[in-house]
PDB file of N, CA and C in Angstrom:
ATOM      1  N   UNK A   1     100.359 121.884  81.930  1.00  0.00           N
ATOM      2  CA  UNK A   1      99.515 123.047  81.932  1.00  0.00           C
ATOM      3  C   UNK A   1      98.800 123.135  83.279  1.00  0.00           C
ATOM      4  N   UNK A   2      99.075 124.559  84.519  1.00  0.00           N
ATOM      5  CA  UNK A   2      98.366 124.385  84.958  1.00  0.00           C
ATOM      6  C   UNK A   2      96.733 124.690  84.942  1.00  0.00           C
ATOM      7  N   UNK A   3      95.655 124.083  85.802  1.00  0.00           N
ATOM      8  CA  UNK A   3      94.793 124.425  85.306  1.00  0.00           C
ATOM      9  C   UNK A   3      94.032 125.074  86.457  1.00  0.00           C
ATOM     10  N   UNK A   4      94.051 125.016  87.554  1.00  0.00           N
ATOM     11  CA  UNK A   4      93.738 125.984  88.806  1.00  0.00           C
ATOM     12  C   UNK A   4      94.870 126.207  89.433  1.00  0.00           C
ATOM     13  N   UNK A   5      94.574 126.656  90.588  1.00  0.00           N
ATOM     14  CA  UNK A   5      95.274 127.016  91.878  1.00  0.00           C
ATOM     15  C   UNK A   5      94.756 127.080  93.019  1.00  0.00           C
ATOM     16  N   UNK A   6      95.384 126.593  94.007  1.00  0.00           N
ATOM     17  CA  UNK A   6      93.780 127.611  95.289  1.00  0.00           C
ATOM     18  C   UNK A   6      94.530 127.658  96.782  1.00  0.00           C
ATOM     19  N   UNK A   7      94.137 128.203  97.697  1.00  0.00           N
ATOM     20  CA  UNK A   7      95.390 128.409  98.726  1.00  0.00           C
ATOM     21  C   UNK A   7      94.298 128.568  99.373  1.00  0.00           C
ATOM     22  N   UNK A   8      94.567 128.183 100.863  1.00  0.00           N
ATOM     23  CA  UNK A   8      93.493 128.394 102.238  1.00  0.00           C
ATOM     24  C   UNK A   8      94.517 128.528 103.256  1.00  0.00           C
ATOM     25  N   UNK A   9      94.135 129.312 104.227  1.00  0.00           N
ATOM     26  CA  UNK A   9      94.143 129.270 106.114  1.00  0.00           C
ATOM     27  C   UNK A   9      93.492 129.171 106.772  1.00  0.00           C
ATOM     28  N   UNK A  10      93.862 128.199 107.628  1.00  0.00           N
ATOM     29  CA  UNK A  10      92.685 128.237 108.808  1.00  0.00           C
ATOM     30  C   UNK A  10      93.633 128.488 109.960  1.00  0.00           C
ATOM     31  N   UNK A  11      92.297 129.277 111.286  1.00  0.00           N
ATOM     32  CA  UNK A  11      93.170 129.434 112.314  1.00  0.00           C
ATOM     33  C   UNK A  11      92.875 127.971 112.904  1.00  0.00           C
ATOM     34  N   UNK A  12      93.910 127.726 113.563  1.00  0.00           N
ATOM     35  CA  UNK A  12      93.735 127.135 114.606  1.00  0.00           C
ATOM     36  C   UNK A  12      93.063 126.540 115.792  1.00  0.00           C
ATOM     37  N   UNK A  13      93.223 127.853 116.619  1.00  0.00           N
ATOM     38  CA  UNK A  13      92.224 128.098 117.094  1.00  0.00           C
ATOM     39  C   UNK A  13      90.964 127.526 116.970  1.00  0.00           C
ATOM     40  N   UNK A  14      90.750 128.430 116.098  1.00  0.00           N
ATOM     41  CA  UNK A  14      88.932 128.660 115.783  1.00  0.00           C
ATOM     42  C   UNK A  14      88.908 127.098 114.860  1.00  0.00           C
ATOM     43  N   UNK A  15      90.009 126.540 114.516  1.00  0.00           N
ATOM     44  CA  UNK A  15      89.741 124.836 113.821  1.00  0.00           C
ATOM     45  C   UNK A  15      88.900 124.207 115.640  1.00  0.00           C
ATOM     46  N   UNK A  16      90.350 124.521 116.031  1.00  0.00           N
ATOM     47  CA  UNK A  16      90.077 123.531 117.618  1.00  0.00           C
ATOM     48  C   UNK A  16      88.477 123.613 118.172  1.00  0.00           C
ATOM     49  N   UNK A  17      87.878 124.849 118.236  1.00  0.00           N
ATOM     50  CA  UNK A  17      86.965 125.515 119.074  1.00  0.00           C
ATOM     51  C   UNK A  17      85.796 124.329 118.255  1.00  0.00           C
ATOM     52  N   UNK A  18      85.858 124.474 116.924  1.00  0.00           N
ATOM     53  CA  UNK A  18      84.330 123.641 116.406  1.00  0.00           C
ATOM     54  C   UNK A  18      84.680 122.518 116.133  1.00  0.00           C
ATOM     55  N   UNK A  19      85.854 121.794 116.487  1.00  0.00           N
ATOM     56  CA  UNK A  19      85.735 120.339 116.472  1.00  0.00           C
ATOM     57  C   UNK A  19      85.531 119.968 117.918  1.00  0.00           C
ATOM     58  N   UNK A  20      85.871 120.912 118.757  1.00  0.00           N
ATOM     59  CA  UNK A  20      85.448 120.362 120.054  1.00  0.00           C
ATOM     60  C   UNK A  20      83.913 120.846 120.412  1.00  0.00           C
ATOM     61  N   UNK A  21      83.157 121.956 119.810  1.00  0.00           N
ATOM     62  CA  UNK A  21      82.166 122.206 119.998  1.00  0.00           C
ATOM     63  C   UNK A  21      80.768 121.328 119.262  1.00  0.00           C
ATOM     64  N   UNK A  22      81.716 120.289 118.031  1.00  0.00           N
ATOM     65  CA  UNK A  22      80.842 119.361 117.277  1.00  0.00           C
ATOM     66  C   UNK A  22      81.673 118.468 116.653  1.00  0.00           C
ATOM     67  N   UNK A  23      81.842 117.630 117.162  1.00  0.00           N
ATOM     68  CA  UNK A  23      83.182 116.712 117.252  1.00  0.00           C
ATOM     69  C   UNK A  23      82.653 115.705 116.213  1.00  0.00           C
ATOM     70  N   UNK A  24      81.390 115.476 115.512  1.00  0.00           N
ATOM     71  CA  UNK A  24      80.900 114.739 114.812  1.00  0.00           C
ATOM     72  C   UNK A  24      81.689 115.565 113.105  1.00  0.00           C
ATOM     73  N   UNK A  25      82.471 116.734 113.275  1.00  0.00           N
ATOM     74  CA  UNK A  25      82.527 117.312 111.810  1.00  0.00           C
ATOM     75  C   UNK A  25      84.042 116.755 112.118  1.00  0.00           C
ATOM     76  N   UNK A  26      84.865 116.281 112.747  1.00  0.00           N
ATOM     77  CA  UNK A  26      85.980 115.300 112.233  1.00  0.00           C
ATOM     78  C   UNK A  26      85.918 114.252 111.217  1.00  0.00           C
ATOM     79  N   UNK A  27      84.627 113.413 111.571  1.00  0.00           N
ATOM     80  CA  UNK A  27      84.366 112.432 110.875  1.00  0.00           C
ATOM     81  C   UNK A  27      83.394 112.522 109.359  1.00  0.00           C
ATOM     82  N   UNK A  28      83.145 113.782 109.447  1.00  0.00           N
ATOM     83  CA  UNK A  28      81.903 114.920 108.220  1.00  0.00           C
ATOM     84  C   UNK A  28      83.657 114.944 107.656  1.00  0.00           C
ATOM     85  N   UNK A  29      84.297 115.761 107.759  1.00  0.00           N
ATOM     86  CA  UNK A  29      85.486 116.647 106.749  1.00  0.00           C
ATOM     87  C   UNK A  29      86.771 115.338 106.170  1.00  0.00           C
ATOM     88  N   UNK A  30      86.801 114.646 107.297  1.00  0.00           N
ATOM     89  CA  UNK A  30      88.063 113.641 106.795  1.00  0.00           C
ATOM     90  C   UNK A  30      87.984 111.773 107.030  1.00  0.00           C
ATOM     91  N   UNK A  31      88.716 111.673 105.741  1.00  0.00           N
ATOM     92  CA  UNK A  31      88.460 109.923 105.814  1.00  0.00           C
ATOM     93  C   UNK A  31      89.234 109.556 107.106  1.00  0.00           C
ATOM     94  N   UNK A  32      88.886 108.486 107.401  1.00  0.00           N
ATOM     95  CA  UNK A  32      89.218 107.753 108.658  1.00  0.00           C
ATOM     96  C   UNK A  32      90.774 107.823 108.981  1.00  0.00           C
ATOM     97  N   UNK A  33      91.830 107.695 107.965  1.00  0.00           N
ATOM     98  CA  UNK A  33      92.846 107.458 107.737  1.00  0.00           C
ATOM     99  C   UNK A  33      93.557 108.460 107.801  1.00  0.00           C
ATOM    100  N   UNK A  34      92.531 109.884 108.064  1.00  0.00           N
ATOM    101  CA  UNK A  34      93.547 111.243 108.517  1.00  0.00           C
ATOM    102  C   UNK A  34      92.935 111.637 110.032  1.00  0.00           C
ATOM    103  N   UNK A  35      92.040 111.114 110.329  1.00  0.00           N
ATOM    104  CA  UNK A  35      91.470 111.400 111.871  1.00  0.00           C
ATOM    105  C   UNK A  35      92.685 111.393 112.930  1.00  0.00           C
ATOM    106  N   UNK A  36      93.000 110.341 112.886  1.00  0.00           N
ATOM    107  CA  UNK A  36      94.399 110.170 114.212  1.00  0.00           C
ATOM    108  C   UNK A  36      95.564 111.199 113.943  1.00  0.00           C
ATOM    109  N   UNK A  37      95.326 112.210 113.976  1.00  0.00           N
ATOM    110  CA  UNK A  37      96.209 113.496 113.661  1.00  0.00           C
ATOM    111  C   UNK A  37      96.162 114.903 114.740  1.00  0.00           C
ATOM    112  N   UNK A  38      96.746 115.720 115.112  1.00  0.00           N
ATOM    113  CA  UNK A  38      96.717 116.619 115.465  1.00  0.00           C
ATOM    114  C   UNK A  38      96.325 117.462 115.363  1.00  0.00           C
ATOM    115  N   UNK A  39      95.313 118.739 115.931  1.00  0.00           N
ATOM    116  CA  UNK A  39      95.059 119.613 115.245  1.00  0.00           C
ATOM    117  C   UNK A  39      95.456 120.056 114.325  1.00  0.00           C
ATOM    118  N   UNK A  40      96.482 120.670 114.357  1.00  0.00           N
ATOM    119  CA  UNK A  40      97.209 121.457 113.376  1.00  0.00           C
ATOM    120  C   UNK A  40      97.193 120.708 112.246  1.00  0.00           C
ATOM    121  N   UNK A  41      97.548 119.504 112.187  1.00  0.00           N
ATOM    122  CA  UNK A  41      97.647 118.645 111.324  1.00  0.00           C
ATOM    123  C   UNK A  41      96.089 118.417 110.417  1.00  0.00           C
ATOM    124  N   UNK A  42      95.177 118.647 111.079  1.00  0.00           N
ATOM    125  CA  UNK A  42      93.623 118.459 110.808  1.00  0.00           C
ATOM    126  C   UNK A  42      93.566 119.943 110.143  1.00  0.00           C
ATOM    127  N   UNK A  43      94.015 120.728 110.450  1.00  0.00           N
ATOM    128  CA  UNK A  43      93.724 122.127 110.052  1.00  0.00           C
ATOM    129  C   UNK A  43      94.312 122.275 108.917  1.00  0.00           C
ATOM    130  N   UNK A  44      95.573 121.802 109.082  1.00  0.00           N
ATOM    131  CA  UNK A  44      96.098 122.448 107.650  1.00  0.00           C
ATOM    132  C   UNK A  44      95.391 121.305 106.546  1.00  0.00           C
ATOM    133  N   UNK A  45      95.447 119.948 106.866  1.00  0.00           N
ATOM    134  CA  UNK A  45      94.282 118.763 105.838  1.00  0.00           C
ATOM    135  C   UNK A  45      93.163 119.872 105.473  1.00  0.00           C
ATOM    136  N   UNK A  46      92.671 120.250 106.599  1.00  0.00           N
ATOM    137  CA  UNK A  46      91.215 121.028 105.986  1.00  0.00           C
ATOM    138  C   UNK A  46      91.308 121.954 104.871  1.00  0.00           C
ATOM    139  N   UNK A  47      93.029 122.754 105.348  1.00  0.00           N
ATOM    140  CA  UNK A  47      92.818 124.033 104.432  1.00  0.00           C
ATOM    141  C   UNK A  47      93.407 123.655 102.981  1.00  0.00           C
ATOM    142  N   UNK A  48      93.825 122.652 102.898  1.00  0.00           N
ATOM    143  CA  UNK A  48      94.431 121.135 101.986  1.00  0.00           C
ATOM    144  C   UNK A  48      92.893 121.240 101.028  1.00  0.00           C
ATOM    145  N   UNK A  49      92.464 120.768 101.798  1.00  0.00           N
ATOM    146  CA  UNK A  49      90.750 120.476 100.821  1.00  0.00           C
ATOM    147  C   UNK A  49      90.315 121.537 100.375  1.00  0.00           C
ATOM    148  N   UNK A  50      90.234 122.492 101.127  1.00  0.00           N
ATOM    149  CA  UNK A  50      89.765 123.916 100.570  1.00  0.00           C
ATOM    150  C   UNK A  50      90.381 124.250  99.686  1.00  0.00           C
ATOM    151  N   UNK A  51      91.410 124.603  99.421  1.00  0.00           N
ATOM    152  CA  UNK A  51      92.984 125.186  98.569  1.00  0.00           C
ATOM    153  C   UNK A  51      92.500 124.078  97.055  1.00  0.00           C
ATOM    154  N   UNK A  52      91.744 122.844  97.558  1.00  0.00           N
ATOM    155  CA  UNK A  52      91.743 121.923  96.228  1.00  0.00           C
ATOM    156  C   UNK A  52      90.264 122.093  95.353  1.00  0.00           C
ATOM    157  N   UNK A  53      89.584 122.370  96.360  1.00  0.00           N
ATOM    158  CA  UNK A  53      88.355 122.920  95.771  1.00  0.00           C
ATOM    159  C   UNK A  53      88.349 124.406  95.069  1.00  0.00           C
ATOM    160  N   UNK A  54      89.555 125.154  95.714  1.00  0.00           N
ATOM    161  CA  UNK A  54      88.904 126.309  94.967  1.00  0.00           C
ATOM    162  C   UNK A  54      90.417 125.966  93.757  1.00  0.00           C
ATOM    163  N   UNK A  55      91.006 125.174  93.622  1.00  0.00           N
ATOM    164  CA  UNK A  55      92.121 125.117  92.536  1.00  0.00           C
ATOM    165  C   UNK A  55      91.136 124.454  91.497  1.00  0.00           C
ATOM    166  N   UNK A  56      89.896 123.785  91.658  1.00  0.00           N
ATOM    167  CA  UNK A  56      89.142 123.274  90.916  1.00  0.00           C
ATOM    168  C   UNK A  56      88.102 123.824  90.434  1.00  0.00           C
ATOM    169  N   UNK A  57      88.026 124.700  90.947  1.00  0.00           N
ATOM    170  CA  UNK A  57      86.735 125.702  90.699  1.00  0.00           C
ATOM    171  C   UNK A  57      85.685 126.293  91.740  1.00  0.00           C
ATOM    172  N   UNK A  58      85.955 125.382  93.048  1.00  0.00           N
ATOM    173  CA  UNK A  58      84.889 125.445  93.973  1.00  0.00           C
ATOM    174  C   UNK A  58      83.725 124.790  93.608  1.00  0.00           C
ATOM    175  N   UNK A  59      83.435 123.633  92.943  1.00  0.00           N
ATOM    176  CA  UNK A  59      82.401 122.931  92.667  1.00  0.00           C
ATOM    177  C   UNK A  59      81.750 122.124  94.209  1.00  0.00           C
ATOM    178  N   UNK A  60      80.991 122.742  94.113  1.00  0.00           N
ATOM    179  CA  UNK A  60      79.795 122.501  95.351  1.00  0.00           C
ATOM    180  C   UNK A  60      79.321 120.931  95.709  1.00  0.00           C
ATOM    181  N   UNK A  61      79.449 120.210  94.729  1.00  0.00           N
ATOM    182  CA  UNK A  61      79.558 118.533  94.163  1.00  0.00           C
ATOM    183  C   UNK A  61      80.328 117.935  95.130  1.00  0.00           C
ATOM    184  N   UNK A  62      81.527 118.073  95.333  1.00  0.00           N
ATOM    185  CA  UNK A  62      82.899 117.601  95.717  1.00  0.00           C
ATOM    186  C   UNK A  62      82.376 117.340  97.555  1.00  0.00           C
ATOM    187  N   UNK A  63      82.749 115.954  97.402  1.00  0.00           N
ATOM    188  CA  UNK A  63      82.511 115.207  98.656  1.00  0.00           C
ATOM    189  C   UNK A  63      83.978 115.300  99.547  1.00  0.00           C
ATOM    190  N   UNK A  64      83.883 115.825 100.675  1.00  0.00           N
ATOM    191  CA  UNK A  64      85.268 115.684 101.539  1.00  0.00           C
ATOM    192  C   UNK A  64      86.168 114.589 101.605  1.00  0.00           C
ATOM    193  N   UNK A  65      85.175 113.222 101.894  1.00  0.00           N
ATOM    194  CA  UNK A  65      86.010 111.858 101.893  1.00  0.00           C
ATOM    195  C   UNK A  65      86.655 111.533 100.292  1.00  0.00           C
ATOM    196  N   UNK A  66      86.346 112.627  99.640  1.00  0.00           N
ATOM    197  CA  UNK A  66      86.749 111.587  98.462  1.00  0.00           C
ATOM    198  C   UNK A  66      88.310 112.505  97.978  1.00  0.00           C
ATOM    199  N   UNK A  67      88.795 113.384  98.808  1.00  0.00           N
ATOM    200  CA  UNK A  67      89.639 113.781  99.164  1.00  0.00           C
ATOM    201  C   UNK A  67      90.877 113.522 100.224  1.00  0.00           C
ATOM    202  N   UNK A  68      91.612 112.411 100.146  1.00  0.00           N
ATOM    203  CA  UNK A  68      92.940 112.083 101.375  1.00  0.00           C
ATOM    204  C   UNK A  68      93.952 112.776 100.939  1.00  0.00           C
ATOM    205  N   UNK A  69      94.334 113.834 102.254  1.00  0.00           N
ATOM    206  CA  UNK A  69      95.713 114.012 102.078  1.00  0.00           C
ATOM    207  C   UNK A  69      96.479 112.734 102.939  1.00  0.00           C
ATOM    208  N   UNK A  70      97.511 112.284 101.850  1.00  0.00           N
ATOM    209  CA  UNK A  70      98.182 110.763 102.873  1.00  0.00           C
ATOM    210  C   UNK A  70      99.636 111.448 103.101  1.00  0.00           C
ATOM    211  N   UNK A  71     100.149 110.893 104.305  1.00  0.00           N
ATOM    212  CA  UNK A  71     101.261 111.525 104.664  1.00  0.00           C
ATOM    213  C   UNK A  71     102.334 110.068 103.719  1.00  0.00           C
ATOM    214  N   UNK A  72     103.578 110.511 103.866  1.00  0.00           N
ATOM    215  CA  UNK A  72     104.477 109.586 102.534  1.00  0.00           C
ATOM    216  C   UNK A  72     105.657 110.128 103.861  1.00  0.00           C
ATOM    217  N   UNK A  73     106.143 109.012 104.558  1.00  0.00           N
ATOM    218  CA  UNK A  73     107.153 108.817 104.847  1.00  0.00           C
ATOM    219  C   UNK A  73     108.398 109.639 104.014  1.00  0.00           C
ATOM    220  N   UNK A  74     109.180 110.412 104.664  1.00  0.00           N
ATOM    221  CA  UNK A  74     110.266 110.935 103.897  1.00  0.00           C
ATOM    222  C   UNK A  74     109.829 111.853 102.986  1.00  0.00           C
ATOM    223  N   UNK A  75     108.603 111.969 103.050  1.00  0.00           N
ATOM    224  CA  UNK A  75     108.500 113.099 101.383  1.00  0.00           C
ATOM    225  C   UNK A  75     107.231 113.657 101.619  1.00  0.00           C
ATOM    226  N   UNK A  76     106.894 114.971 101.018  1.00  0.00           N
ATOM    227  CA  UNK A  76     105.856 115.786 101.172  1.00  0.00           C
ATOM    228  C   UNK A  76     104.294 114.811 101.299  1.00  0.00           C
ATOM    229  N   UNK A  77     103.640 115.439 101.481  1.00  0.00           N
ATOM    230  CA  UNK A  77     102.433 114.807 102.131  1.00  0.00           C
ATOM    231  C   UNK A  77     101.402 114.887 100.232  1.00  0.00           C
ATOM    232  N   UNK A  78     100.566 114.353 100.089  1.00  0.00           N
ATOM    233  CA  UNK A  78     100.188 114.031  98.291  1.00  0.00           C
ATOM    234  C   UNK A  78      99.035 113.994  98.667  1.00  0.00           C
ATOM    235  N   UNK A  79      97.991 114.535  98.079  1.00  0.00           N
ATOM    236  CA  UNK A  79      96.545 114.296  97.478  1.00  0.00           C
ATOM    237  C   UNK A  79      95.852 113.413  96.825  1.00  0.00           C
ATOM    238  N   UNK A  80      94.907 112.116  97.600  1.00  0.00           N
ATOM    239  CA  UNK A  80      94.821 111.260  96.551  1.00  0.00           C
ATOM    240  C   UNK A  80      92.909 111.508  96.449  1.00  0.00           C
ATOM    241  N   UNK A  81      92.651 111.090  95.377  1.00  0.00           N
ATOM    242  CA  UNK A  81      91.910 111.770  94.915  1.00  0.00           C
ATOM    243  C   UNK A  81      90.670 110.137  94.537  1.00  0.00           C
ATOM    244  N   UNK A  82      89.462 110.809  94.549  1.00  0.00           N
ATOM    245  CA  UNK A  82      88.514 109.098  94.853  1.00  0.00           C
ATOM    246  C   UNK A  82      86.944 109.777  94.523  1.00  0.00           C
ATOM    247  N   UNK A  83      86.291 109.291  93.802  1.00  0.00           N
ATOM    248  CA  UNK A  83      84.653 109.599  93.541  1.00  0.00           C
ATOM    249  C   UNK A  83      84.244 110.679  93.168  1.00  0.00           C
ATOM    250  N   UNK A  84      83.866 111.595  93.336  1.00  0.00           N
ATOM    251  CA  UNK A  84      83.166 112.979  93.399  1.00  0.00           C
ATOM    252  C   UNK A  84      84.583 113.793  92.844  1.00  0.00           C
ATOM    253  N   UNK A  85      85.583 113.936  93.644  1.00  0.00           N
ATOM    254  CA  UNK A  85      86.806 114.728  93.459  1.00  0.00           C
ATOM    255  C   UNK A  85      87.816 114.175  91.888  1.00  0.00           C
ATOM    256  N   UNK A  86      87.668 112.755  92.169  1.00  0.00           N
ATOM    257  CA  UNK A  86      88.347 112.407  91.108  1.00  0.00           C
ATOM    258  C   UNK A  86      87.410 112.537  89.346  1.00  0.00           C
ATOM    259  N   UNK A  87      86.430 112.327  89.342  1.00  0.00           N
ATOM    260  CA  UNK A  87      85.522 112.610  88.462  1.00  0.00           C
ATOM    261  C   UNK A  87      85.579 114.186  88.232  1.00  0.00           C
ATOM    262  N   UNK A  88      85.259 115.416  88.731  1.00  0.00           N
ATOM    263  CA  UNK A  88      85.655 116.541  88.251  1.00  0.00           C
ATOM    264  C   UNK A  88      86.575 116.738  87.530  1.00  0.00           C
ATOM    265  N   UNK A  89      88.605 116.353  88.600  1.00  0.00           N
ATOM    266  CA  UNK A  89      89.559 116.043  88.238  1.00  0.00           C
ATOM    267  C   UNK A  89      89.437 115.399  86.861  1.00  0.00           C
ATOM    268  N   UNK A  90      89.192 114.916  86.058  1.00  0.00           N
ATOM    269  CA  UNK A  90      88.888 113.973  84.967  1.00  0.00           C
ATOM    270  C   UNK A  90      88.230 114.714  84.267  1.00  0.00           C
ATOM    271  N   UNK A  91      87.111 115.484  84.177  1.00  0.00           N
ATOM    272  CA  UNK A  91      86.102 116.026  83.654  1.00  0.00           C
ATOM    273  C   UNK A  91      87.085 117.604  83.285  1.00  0.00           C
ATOM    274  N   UNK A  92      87.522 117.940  84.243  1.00  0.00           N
ATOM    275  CA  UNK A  92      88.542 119.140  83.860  1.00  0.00           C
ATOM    276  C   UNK A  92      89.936 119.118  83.596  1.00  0.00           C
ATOM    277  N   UNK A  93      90.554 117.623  83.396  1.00  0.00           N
ATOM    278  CA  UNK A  93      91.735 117.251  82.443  1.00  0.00           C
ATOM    279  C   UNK A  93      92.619 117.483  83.693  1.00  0.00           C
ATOM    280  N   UNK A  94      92.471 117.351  85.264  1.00  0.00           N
ATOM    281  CA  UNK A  94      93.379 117.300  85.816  1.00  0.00           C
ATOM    282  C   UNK A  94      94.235 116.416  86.102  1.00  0.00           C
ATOM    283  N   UNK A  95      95.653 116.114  85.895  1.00  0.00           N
ATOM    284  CA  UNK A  95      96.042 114.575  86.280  1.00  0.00           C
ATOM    285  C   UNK A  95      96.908 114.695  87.258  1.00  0.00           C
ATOM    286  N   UNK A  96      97.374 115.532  87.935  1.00  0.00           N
ATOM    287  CA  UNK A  96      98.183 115.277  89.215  1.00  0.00           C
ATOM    288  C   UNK A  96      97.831 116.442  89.682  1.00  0.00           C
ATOM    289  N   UNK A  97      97.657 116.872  91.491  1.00  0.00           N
ATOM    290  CA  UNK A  97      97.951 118.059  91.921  1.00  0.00           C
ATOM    291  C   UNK A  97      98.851 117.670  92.902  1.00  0.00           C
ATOM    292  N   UNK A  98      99.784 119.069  93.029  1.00  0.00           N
ATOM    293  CA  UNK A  98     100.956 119.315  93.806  1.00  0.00           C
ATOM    294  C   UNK A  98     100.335 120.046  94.902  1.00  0.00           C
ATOM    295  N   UNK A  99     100.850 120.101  96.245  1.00  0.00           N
ATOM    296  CA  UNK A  99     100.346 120.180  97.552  1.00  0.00           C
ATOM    297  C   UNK A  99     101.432 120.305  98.148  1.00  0.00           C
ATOM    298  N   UNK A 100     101.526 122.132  99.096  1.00  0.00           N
ATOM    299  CA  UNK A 100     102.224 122.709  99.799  1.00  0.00           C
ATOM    300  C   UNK A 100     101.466 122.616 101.486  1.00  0.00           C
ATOM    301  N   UNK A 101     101.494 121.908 102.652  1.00  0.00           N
ATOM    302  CA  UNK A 101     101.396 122.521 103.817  1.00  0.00           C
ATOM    303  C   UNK A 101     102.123 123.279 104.211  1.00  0.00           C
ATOM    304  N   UNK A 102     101.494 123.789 105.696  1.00  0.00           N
ATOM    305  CA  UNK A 102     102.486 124.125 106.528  1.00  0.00           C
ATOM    306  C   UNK A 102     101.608 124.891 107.901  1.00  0.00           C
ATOM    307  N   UNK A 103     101.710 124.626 108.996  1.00  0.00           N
ATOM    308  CA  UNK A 103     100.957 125.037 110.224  1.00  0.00           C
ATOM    309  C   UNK A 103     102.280 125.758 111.498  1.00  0.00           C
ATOM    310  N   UNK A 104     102.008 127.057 111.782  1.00  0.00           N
ATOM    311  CA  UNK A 104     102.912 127.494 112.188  1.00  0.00           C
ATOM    312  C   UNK A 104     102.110 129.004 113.055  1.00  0.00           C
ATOM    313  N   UNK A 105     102.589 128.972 113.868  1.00  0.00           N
ATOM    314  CA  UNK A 105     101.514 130.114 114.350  1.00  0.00           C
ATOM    315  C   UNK A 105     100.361 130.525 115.030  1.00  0.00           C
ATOM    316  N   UNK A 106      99.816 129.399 114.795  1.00  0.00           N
ATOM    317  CA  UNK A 106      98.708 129.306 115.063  1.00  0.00           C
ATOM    318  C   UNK A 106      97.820 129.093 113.815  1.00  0.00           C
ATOM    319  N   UNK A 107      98.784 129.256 112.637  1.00  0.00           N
ATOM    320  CA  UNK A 107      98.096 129.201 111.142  1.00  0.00           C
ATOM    321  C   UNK A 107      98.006 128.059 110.525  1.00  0.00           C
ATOM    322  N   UNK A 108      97.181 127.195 110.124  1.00  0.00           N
ATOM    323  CA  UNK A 108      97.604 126.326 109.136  1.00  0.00           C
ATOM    324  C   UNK A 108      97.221 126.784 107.933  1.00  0.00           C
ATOM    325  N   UNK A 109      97.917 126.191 106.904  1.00  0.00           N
ATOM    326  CA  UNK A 109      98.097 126.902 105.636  1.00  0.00           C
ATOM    327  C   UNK A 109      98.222 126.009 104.274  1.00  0.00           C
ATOM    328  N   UNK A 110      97.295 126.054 102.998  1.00  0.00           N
ATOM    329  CA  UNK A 110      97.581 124.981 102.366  1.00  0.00           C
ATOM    330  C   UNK A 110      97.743 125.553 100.638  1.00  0.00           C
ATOM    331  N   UNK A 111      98.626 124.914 100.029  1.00  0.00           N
ATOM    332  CA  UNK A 111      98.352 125.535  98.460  1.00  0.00           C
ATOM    333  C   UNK A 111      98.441 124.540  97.768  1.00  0.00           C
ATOM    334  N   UNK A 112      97.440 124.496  96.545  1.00  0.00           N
ATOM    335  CA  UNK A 112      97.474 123.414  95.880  1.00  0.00           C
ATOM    336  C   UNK A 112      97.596 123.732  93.948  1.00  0.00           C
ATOM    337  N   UNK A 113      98.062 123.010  93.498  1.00  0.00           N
ATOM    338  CA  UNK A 113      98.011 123.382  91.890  1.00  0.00           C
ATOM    339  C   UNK A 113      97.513 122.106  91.052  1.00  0.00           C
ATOM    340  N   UNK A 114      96.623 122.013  90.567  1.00  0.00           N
ATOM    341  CA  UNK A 114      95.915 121.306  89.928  1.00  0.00           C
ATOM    342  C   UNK A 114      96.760 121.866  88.097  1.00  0.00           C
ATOM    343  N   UNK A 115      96.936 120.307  87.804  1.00  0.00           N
ATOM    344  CA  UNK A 115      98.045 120.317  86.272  1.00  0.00           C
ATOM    345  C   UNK A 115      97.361 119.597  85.906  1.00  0.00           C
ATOM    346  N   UNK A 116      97.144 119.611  84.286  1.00  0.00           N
ATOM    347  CA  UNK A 116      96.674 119.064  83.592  1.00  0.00           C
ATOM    348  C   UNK A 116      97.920 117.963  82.210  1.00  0.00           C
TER     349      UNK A 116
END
C-alpha cells in the first residue's frame, strides 16, 4: 500500500550559489557520508530529502541527518532511514521507500514513494 509520494527539483545553479555562499549548510542538510559528492549529486540528495518529506507528509520534526541517500554499487541509489525520519516512518506504517534520481540540465530531480 502506498502511503505518500513526493517529488522535488532543485536548480542547480541556485543549489551551487548557497552552498558556496554558506558552505556551513553542506554539513546542516547531509550526513558526512554524502558530503564527498558533486553538486549535482548534492542537489538531487537534497531534492531526495525533500521528495521524502513531502511523501511523508512534510512533518516539520524530520531531522536531515537522519536521512542517507547511500549510493549501492551496480544498483539504484536507496534511502536509509535513522531517528527522527525513521520514527515517523514507523508511526505512519512506512516500511520501505523507493527512490528515483536524476540530475540533467541543470535540474536535479528526485521522486520518492513511501509503502507501507
Amino acid at each position: 500500500m502506498i502511503v505518500g509520494i513526493g517529488v522535488d527539483v532543485v536548480d542547480v545553479d541556485r543549489f551551487r550559489a548557497s552552498i558556496e555562499k554558506t558552505p556551513r549548510l553542506v554539513e546542516k542538510l547531509f550526513h558526512e557520508e554524502e558530503r564527498d559528492m558533486s553538486v549535482e549529486s548534492l542537489a538531487a540528495r537534497f531534492a531526495a530529502k525533500e521528495a521524502l518529506a513531502k511523501a511523508m507528509g512534510s512533518p516539520g520534526q524530520m531531522l536531515w541527518h537522519d536521512a542517507i541517500i547511500r549510493r549501492i554499487t551496480g544498483t539504484q541509489p536507496v534511502i536509509e532511514v535513522h531517528g527522527s525520519v525513521a520514527a515517523m516512518a514507523a508511526e505512519k506504517g512506512v516500511r520501505h521507500f523507493h527512490l528515483s534520481l536524476s540530475h540533467d540540465g541543470g535540474i536535479a530531480t528526485a521522486f520518492v514513494i513511501a509503502e507501507g
